[in-house]
Each structure stands twice: as structure tokens, then as C-alpha cells.
Protein backbone atom coordinates (compact mmCIF):
# COMPACT_ATOMS: atom_id res chain seq x y z
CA UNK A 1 120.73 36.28 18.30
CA UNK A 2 119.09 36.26 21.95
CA UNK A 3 118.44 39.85 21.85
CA UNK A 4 116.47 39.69 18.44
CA UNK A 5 114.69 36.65 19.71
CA UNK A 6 113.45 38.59 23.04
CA UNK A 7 113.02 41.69 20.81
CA UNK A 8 110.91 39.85 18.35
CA UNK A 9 108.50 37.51 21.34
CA UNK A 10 108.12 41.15 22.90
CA UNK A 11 106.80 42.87 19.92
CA UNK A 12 104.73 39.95 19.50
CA UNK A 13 103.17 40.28 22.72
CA UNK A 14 102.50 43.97 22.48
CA UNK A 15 100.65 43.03 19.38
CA UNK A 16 98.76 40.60 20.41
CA UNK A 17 97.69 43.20 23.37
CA UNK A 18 97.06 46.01 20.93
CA UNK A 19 94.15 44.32 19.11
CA UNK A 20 90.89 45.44 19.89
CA UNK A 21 88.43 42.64 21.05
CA UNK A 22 85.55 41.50 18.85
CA UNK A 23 82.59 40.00 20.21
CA UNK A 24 81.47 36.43 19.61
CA UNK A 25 78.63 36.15 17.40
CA UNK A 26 75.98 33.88 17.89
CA UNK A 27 72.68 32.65 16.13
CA UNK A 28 69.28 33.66 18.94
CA UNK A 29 68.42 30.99 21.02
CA UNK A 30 66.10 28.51 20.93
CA UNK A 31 62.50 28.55 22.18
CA UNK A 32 63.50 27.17 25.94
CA UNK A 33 62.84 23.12 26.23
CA UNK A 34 61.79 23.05 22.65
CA UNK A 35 63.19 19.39 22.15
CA UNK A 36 61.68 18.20 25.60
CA UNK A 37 58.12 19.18 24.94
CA UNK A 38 58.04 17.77 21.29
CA UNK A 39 59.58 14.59 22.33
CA UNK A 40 57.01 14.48 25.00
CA UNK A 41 54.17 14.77 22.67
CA UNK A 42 55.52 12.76 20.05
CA UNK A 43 56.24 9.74 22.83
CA UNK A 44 52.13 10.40 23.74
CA UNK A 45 51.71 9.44 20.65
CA UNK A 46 51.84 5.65 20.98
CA UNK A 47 54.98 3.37 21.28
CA UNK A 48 55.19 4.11 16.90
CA UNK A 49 57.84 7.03 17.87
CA UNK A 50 59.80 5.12 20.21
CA UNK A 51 60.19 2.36 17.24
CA UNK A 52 61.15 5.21 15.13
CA UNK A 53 64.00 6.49 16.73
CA UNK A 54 65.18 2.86 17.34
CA UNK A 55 64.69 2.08 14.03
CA UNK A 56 66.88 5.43 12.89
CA UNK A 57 69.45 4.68 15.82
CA UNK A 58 70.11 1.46 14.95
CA UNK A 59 70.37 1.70 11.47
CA UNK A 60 72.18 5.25 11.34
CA UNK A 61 75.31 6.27 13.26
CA UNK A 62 72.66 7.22 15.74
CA UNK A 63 70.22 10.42 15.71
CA UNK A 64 72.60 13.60 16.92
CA UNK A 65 72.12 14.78 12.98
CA UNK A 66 68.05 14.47 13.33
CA UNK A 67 68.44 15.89 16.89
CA UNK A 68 70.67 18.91 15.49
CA UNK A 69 68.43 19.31 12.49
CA UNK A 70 65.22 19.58 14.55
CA UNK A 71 66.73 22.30 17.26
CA UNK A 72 67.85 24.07 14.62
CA UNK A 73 64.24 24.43 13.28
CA UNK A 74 65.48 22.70 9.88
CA UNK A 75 62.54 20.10 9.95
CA UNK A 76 59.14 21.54 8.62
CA UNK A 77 55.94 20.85 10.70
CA UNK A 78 54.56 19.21 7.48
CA UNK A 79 57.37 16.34 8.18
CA UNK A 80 56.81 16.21 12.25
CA UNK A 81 55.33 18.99 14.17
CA UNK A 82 58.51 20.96 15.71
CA UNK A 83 58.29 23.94 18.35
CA UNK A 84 61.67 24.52 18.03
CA UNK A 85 60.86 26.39 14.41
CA UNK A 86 58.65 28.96 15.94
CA UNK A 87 59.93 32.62 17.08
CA UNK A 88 61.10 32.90 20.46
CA UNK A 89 58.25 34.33 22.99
């Protein structure tokens, strides 16, 4: 019974060695600082955007959804203007 145990955890690991290695795949990146520079011209705005994401924080589980949504480049200009939407440089 110990022999076919180390038999069988050897084979294993030879297996596990003989697979070739796939690359991750990834999505492309971001436009660098995207959510930075619309949050900075959004808070030049006036003090309305700060209530905004107060209002959403306190009435959500918070804003990492919106947040998510927006680097992604889900949410349209025509909603809020987002750089993070537009093709890399």
C-alpha cells in the first residue's frame, strides 16, 4: 500500500511538471491616472461632486462598484465625462 501511494504522488508530480505553461491573459491597461485626473476635474467643479459621492457612499455599500465601473470605461461621457474610456496613447 506505501509503494502504490509513493508510486501514485510521484506520477503526480511528473505530471504536474510535464504541462506546458500558459500565459496569463489580461485585458490592456488603462490610460495611466485616468481616475485621478477625472476626479480632479470633477472636484473643480464645485463642492456638488463631493455631495455626490457622499450622498452614493452613504446610501450604497459605498462606491468601489461606481469606481470599478468608471476604470473600466463602462460609464459613457454623456453620463459624466470619463478619460478612462478613451484608447491608450
Amino acid at each position: 500500500m506505501r509503494r502504490i501511494r509513493r508510486l501514485l504522488v510521484g506520477v503526480s508530480a511528473l505530471a504536474l511538471l510535464a504541462l506546458p505553461a500558459h500565459p496569463a491573459l489580461a485585458g490592456p491597461p488603462n490610460n495611466q491616472a485616468c481616475l485621478g485626473n477625472d476626479f480632479s476635474g470633477y472636484a473643480q467643479g464645485g463642492s456638488s461632486f463631493g455631495a455626490f459621492v457622499s450622498g452614493i457612499a452613504s446610501s450604497t455599500q459605498g462606491v468601489g462598484t461606481e469606481i470599478q465601473a468608471h476604470l473600466a470605461g463602462q460609464v459613457p461621457d454623456s453620463v459624466i465625462p470619463n478619460s478612462c474610456n478613451n484608447p491608450p496613447a
